[in-house]
C-alpha atoms as a PDB file:
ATOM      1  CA  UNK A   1     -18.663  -8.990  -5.540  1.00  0.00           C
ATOM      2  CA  UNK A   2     -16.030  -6.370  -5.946  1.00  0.00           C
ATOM      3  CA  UNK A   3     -12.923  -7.036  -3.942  1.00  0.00           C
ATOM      4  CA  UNK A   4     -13.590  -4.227  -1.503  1.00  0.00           C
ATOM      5  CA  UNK A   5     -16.247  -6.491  -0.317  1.00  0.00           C
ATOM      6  CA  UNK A   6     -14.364  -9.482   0.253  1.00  0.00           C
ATOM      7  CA  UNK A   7     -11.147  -8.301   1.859  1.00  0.00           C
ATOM      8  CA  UNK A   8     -10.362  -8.560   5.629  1.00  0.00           C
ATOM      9  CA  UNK A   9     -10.181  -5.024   6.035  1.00  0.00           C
ATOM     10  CA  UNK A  10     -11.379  -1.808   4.744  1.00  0.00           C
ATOM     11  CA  UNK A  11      -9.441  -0.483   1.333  1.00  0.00           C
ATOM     12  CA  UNK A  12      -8.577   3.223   1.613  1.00  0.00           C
ATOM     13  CA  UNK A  13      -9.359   5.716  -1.309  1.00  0.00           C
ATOM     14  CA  UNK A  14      -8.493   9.454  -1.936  1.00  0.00           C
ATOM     15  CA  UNK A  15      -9.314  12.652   0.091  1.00  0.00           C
ATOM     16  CA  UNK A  16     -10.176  15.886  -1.112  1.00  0.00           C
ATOM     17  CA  UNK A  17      -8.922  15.599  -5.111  1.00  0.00           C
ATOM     18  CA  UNK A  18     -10.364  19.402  -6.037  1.00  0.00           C
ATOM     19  CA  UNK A  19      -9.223  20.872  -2.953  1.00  0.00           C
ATOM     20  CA  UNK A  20      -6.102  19.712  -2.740  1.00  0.00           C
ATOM     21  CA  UNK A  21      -5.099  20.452  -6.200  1.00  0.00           C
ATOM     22  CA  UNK A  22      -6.124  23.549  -5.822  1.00  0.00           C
ATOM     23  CA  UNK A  23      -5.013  24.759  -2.138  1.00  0.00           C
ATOM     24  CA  UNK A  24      -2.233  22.494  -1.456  1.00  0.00           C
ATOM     25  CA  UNK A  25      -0.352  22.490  -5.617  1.00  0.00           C
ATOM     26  CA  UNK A  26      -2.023  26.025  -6.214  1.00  0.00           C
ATOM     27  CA  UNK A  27      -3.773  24.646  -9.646  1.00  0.00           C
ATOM     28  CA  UNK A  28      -6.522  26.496 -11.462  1.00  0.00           C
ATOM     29  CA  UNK A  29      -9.809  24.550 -11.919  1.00  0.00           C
ATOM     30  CA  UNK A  30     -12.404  25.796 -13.612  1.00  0.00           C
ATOM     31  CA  UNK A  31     -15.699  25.028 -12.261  1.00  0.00           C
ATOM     32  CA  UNK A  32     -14.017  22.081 -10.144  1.00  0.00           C
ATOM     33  CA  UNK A  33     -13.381  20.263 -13.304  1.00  0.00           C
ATOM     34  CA  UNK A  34      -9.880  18.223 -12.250  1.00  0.00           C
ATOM     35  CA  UNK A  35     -10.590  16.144 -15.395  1.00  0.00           C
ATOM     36  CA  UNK A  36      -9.205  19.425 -17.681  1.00  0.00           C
ATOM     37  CA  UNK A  37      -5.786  19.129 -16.105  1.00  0.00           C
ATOM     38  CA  UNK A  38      -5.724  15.693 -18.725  1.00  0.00           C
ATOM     39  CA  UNK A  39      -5.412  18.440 -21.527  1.00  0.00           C
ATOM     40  CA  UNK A  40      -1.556  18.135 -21.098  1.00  0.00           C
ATOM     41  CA  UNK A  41       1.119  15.968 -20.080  1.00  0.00           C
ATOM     42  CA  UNK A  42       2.002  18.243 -16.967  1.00  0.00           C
ATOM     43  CA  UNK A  43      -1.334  18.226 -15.959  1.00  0.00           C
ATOM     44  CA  UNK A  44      -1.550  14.365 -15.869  1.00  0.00           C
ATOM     45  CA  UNK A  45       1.632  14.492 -13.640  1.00  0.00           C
ATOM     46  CA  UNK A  46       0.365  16.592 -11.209  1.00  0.00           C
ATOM     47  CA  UNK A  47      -2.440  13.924 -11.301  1.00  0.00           C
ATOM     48  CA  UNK A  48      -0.756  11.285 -10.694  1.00  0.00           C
ATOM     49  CA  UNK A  49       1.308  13.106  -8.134  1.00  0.00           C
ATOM     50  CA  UNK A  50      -1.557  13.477  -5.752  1.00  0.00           C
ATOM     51  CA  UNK A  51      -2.443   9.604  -6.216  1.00  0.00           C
ATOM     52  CA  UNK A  52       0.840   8.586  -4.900  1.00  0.00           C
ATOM     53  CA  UNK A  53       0.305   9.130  -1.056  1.00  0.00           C
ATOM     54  CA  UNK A  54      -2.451   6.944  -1.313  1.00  0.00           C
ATOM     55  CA  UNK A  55      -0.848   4.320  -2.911  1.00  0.00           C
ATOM     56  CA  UNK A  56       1.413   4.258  -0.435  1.00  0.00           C
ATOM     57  CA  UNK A  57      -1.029   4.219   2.382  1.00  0.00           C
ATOM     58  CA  UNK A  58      -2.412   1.440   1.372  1.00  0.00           C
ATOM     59  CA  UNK A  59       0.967  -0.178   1.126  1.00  0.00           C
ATOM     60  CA  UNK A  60       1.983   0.522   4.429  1.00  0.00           C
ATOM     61  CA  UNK A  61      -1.450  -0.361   6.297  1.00  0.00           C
ATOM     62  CA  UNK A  62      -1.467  -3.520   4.183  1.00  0.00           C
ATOM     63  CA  UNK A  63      -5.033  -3.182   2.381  1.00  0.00           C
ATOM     64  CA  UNK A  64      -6.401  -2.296  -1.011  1.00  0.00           C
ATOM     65  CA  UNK A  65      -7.512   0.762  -2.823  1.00  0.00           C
ATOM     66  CA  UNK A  66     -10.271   2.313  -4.720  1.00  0.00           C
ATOM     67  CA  UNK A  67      -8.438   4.571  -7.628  1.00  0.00           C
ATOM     68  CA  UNK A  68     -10.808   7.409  -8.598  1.00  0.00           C
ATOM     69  CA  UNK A  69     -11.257   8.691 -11.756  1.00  0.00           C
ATOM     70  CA  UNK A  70     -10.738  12.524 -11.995  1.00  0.00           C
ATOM     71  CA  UNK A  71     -14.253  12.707 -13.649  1.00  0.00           C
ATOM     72  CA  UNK A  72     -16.632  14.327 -11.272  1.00  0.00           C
ATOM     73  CA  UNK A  73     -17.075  17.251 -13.804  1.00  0.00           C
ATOM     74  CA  UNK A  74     -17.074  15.024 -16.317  1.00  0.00           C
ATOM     75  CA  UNK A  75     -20.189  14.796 -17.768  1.00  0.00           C
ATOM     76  CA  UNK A  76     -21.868  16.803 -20.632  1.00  0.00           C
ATOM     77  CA  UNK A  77     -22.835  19.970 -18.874  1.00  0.00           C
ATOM     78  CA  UNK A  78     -19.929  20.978 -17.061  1.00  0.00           C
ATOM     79  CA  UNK A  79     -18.147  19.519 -20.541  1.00  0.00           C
ATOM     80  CA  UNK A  80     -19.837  22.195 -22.742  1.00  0.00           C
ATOM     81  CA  UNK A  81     -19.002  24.938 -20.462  1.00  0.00           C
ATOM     82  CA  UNK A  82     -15.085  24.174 -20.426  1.00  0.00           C
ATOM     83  CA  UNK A  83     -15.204  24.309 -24.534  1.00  0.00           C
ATOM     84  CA  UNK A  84     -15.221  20.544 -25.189  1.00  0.00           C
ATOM     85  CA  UNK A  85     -17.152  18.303 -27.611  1.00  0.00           C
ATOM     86  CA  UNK A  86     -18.876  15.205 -27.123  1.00  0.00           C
ATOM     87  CA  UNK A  87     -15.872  13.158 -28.614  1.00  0.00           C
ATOM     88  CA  UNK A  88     -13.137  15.195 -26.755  1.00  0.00           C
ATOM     89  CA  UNK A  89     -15.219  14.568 -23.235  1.00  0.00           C
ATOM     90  CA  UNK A  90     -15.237  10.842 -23.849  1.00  0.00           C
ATOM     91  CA  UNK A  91     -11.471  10.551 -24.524  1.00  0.00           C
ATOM     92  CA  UNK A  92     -11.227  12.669 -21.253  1.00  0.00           C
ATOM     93  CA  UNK A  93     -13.204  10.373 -19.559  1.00  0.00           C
ATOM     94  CA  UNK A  94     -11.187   7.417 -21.088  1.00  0.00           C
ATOM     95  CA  UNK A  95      -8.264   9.215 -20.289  1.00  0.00           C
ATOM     96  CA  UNK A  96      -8.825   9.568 -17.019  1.00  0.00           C
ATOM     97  CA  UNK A  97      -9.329   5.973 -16.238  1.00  0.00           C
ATOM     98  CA  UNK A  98      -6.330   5.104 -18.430  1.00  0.00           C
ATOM     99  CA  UNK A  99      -3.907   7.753 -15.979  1.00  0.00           C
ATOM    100  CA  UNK A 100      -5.390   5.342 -12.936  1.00  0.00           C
ATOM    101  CA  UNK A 101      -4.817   1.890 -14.695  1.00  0.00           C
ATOM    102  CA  UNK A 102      -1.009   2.926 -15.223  1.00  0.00           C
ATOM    103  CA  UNK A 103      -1.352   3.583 -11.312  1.00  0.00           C
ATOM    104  CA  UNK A 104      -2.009   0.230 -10.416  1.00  0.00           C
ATOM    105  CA  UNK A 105       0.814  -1.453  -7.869  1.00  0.00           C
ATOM    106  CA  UNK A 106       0.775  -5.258  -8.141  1.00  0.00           C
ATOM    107  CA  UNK A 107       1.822  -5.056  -4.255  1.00  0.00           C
ATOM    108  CA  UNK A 108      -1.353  -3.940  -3.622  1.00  0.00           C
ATOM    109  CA  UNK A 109      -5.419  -4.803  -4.951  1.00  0.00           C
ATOM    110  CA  UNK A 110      -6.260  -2.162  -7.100  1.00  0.00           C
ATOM    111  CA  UNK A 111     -10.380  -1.248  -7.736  1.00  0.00           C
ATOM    112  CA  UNK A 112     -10.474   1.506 -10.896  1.00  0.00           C
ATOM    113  CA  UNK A 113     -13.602   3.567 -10.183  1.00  0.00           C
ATOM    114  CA  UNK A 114     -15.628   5.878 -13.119  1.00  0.00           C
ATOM    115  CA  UNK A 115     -16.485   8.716 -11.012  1.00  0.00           C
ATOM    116  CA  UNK A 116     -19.780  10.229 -11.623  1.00  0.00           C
ATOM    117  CA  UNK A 117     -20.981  13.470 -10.430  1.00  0.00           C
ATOM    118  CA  UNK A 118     -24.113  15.244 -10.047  1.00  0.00           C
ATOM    119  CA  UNK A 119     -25.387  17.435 -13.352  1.00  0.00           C
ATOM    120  CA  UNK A 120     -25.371  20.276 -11.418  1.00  0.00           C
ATOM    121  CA  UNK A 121     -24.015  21.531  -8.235  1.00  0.00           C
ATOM    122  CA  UNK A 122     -22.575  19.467  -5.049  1.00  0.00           C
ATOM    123  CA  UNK A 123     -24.007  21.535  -2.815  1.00  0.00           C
ATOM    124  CA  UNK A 124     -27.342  22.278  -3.345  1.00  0.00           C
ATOM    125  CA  UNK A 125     -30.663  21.130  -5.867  1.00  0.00           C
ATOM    126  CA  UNK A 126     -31.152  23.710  -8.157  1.00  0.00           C
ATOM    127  CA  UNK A 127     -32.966  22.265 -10.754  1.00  0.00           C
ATOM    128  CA  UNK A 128     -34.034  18.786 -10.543  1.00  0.00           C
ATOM    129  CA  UNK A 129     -34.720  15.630 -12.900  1.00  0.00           C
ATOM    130  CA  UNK A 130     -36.506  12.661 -13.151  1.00  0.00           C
ATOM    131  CA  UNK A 131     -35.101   9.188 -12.522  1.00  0.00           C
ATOM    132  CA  UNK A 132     -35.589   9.063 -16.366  1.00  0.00           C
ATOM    133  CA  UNK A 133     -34.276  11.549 -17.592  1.00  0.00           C
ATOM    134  CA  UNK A 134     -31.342  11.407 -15.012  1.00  0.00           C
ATOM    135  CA  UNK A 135     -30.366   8.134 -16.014  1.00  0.00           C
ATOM    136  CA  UNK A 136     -30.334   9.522 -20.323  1.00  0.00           C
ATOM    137  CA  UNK A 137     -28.144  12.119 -18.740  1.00  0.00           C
ATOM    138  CA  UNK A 138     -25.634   9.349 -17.116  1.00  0.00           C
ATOM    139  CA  UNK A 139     -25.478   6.990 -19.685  1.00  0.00           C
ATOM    140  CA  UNK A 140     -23.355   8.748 -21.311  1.00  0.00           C
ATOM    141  CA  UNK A 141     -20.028   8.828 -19.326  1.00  0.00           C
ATOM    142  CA  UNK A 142     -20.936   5.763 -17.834  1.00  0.00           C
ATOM    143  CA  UNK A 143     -21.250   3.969 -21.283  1.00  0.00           C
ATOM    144  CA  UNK A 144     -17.855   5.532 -21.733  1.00  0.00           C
ATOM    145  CA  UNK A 145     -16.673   3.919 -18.684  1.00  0.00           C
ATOM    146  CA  UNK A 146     -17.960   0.546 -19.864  1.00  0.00           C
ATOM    147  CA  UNK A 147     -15.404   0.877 -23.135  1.00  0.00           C
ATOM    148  CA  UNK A 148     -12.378   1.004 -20.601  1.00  0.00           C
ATOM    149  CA  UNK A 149     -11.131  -0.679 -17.455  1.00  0.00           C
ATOM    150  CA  UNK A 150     -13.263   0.617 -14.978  1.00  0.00           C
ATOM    151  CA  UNK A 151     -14.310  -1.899 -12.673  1.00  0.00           C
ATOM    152  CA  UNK A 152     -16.896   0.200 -11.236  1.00  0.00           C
ATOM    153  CA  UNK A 153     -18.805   3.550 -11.239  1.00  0.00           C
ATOM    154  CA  UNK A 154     -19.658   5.963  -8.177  1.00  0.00           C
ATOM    155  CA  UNK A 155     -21.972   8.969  -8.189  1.00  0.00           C
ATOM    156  CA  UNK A 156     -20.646  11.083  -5.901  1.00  0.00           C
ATOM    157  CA  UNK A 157     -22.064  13.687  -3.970  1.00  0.00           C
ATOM    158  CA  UNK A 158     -25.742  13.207  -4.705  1.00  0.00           C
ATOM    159  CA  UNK A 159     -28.485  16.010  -3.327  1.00  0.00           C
ATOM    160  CA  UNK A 160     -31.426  13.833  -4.012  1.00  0.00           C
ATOM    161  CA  UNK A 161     -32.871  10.596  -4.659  1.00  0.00           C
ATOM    162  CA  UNK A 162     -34.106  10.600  -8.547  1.00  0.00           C
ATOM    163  CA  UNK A 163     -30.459  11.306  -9.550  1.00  0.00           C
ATOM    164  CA  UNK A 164     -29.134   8.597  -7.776  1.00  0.00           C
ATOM    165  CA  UNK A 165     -32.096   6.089  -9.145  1.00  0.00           C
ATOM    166  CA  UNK A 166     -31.096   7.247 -13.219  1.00  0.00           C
ATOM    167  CA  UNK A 167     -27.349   6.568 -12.070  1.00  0.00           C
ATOM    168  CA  UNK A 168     -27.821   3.605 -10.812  1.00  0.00           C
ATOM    169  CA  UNK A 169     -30.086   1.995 -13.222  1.00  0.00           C
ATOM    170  CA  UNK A 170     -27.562   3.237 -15.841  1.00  0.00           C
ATOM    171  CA  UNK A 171     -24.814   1.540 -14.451  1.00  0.00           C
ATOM    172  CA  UNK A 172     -27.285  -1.904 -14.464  1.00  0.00           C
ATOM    173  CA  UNK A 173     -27.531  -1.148 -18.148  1.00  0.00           C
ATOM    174  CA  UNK A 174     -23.988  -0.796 -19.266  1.00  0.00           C
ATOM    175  CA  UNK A 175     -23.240  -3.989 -16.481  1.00  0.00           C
ATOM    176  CA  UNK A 176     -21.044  -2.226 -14.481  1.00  0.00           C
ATOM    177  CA  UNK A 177     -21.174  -2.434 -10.657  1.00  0.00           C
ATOM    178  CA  UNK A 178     -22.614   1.105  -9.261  1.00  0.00           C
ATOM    179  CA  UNK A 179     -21.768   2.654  -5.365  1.00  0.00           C
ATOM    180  CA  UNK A 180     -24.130   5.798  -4.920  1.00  0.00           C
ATOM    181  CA  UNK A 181     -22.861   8.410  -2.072  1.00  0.00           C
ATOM    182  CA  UNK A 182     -25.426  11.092  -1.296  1.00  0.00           C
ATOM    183  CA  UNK A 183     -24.372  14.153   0.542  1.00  0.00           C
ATOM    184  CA  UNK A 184     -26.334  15.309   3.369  1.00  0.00           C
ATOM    185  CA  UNK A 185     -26.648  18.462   5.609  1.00  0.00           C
ATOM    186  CA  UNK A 186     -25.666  19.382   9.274  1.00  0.00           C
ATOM    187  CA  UNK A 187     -29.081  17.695   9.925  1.00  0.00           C
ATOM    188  CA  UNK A 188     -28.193  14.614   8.466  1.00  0.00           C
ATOM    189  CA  UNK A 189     -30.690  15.035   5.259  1.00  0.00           C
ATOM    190  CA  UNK A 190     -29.317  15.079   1.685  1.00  0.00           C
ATOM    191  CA  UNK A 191     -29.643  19.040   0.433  1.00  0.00           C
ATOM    192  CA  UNK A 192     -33.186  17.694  -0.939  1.00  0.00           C
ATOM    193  CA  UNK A 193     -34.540  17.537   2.806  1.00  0.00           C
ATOM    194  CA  UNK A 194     -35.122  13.774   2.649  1.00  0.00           C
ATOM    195  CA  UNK A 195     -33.755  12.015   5.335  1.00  0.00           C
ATOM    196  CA  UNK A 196     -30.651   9.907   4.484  1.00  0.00           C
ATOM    197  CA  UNK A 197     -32.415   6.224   5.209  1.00  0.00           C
ATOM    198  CA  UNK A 198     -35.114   7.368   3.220  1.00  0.00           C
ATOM    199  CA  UNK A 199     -33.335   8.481   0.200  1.00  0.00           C
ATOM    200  CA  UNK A 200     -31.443   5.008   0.996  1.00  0.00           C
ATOM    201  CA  UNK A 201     -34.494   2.974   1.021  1.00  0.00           C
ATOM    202  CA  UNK A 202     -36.163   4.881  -1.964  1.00  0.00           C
ATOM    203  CA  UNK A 203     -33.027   3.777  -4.368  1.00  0.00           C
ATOM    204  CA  UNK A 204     -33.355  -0.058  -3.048  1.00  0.00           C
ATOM    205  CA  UNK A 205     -36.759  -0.505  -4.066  1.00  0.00           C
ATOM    206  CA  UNK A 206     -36.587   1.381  -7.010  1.00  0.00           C
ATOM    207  CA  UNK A 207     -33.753   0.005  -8.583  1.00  0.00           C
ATOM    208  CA  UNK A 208     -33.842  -3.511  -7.507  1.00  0.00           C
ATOM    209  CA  UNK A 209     -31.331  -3.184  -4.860  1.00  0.00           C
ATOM    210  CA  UNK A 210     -29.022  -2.727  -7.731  1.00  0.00           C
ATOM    211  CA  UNK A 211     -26.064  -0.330  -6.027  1.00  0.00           C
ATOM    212  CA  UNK A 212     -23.427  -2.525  -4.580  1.00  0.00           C
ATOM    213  CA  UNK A 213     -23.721  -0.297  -1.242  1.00  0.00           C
ATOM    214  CA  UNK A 214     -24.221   3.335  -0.510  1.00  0.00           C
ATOM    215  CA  UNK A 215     -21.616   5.974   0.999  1.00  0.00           C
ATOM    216  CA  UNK A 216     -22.127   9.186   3.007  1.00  0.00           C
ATOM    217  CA  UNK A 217     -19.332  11.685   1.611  1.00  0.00           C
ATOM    218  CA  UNK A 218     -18.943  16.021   1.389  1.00  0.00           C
ATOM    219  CA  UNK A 219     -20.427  16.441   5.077  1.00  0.00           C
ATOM    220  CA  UNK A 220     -18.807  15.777   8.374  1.00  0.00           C
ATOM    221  CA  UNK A 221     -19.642  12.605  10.636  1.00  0.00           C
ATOM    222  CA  UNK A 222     -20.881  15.461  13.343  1.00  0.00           C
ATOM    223  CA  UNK A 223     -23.951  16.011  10.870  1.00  0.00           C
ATOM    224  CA  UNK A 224     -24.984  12.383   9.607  1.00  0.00           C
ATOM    225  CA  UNK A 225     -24.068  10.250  13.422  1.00  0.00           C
ATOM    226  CA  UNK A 226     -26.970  11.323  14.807  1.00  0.00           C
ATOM    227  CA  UNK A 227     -29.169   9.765  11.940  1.00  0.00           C
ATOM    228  CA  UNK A 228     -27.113   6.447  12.170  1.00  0.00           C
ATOM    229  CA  UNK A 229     -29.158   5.161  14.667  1.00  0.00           C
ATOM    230  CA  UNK A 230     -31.026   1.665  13.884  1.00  0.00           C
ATOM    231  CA  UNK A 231     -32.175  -0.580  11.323  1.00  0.00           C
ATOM    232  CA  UNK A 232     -31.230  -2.752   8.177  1.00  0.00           C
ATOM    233  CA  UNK A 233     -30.676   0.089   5.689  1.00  0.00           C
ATOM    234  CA  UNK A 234     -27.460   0.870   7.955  1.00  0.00           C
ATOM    235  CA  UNK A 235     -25.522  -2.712   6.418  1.00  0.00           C
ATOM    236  CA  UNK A 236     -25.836  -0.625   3.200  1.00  0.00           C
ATOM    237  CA  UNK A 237     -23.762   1.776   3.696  1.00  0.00           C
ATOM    238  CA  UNK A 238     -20.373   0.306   2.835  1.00  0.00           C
ATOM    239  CA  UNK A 239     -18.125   3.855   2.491  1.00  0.00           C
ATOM    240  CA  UNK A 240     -17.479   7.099   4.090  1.00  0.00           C
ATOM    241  CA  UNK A 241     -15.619   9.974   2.505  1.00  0.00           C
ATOM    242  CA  UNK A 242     -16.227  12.977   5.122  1.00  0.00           C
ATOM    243  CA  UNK A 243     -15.155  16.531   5.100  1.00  0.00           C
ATOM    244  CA  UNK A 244     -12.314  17.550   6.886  1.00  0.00           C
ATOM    245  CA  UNK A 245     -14.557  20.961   8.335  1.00  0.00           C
ATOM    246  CA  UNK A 246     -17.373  21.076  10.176  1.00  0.00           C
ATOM    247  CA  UNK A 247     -19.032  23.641   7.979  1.00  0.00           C
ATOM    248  CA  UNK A 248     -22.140  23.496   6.450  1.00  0.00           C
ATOM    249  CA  UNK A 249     -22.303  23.858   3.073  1.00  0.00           C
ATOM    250  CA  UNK A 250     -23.154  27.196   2.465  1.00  0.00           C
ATOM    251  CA  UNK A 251     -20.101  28.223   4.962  1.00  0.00           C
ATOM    252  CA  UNK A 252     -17.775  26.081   2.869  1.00  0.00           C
ATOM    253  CA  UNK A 253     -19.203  27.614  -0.535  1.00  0.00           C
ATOM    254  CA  UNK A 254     -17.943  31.335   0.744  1.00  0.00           C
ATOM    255  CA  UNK A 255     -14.865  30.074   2.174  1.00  0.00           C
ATOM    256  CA  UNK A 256     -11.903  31.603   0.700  1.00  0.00           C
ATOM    257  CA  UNK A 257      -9.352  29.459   2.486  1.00  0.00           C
ATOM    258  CA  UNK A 258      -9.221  25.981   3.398  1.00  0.00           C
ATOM    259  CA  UNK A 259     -10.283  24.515   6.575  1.00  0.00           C
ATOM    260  CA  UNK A 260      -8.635  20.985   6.806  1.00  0.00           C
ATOM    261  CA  UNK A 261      -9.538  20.453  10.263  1.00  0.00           C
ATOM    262  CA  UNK A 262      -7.583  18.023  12.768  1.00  0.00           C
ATOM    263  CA  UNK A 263      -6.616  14.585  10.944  1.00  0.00           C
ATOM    264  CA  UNK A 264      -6.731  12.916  14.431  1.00  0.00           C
ATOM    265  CA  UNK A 265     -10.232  14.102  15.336  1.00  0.00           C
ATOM    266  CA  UNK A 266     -11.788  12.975  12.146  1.00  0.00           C
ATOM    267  CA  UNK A 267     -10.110  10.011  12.965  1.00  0.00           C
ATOM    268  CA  UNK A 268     -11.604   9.444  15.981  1.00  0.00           C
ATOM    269  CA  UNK A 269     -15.221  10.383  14.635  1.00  0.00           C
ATOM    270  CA  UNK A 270     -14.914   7.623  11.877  1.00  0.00           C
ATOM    271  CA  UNK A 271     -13.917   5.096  14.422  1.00  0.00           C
ATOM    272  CA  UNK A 272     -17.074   5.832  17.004  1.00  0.00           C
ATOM    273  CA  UNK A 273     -19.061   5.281  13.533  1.00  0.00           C
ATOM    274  CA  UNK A 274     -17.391   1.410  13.068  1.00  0.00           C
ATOM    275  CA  UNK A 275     -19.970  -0.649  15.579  1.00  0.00           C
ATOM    276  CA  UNK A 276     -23.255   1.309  13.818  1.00  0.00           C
ATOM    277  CA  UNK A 277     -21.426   0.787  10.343  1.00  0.00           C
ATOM    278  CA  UNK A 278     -20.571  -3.052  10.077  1.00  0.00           C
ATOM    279  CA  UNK A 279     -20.428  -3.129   6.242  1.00  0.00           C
ATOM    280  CA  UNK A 280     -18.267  -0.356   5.912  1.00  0.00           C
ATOM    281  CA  UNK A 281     -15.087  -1.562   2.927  1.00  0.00           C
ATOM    282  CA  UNK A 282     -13.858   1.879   2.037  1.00  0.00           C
ATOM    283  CA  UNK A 283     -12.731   4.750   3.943  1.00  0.00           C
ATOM    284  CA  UNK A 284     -11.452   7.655   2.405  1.00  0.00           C
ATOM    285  CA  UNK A 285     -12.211  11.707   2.598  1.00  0.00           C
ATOM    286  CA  UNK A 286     -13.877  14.506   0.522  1.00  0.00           C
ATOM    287  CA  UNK A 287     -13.500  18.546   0.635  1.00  0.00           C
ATOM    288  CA  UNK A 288     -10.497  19.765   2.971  1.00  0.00           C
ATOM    289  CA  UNK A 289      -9.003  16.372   3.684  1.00  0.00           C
ATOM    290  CA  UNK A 290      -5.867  14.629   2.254  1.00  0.00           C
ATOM    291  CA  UNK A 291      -3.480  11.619   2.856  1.00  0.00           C
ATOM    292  CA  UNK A 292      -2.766  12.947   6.434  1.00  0.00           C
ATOM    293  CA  UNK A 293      -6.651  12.327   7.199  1.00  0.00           C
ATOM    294  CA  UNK A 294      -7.189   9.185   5.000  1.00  0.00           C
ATOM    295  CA  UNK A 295      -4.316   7.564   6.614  1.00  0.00           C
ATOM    296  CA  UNK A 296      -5.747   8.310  10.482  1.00  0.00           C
ATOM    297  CA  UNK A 297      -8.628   7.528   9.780  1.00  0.00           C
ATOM    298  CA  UNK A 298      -7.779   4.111   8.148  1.00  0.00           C
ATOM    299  CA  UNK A 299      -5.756   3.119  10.871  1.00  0.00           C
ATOM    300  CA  UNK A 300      -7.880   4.134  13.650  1.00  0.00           C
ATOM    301  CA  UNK A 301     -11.005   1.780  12.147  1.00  0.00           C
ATOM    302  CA  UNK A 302      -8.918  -1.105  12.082  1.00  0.00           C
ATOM    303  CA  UNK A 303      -7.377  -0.685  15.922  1.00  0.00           C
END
């Protein structure tokens, strides 16, 4: 088991990476890609800039933390369309996990996570692709992630099920524990239109029950609670990284400025989630939030 699992409380992770970097230190990323700032040294910095409130979170509410690779974009897609070969993406991807190891506190338990993200957008379908051919698509980073000192690998932000199933049956191949986070609506279904314990379920019994657990992230807890509602596939869920909005998706895509909500309220929502969510190890945030939110809503689950 990964030490998330084990520990007496929940270990924090990161917010918003993308949109803080980009709203909050007024950095340029093409197509979301925060693994291109690793071109350069001062890009690393402001890398490892951002990582250092949550660091210090974690120090200060006593608990662990989940250190994300800046790899979302990472994969060979998005890769081609920023002007970088196969070779140069895996060092990027190596890179990346390298600029988290040097992170690592020994005050605190450090998990390094390969961040995986979807082949195409976060937001909606678009074209789709088999388990099969989903899981070709993965191996790559993820056998990259399996030459460095990633403990783990999460595919975040998936829109619907047979991406998740190739992801995590590549992570079973290269032996390295997998966490699968699908996005879902203001309805509470992932962009696909399957509901969430489906697409939940649908993963389990295809893959073995191989994902360690499952996490809801990119949508506020106003649009998944309501789905929350009863049986087993609930103890899967073991993370939540919500949006700091309550926009849908489509809002959010035309927004020109960023809505980071109210820390305290998002707070409060995670913590009327903790009796439905027993199994719940890692609490962190996705588009608008950043330490201010991760560190409320850490310390409201534990009260």
């Amino acid at each position: 088991m990964l030490p998330q699992q084990t520990a007496d409380r929940p270990f924090v992770t990161d917010g918003g990476l993308e949109t803080t970097l980009i709203f909050h230190q007024g950095l340029d990323l093409p197509h979301f890609a925060a693994f291109d700032l690793l071109r350069d040294e001062p890009g690393a910095e402001s890398l490892r800039r951002y990582y250092e409130p949550y660091l210090a979170i974690a120090r200060e509410q006593g608990t662990g933390i989940v250190l994300d690779s800046a790899t979302w974009r990472a994969s060979r897609d998005w890769a081609e369309r920023l002007g970088y070969s196969p070779d140069e993406l895996a060092e990027a991807n190596r890179r990346a996990v390298a600029l988290v190891e040097g992170l690592r506190d020994p005050a605190v338990p450090c998990v390094l996570n390969g961040v995986v993200g979807p082949r195409g957008d976060g937001y909606v379908v678009g074209e789709t692709m088999t388990a099969g051919d989903a899981e070709a698509y993965h191996a790559e980073q993820i056998g990259t992630f399996a030459t460095t000192a990633a403990d783990m690998v999460s595919a975040i932000t998936m829109t619907y099920v047979e991406e998740a199933i190739g992801i995590a049956r590549a992570a079973a191949a290269a032996g390295l524990p997998a966490v699968i986070s699908f996005t879902v609506e203001t309805d509470g279904r992932l962009p696909s239109g399957q509901p969430l314990r489906e697409a939940i379920e649908q993963t389990d019994a295809e893959t073995g029950s191989s994902p360690v657990y499952y996490m809801v992230n990119c949508a506020h807890p106003t649009h998944f609670a309501g789905v929350l509602t009863e049986g087993g596939w609930l103890e899967r869920i073991g993370g939540l990284r919500a949006n700091a909005s309550t926009m849908s998706h489509a809002e959010l895509d035309e927004a020109t400025e960023l809505d980071d909500g109210d820390p305290d309220q998002l707070a409060a929502d995670y913590r009327a989630l903790a009796e439905r969510l027993p199994n719940v190890v890692v609490l962190g945030g996705c588009c608008g939030t950043d330490a201010r939110h991760v560190a409320a809503c850490a310390h409201a689950w534990v009260r």
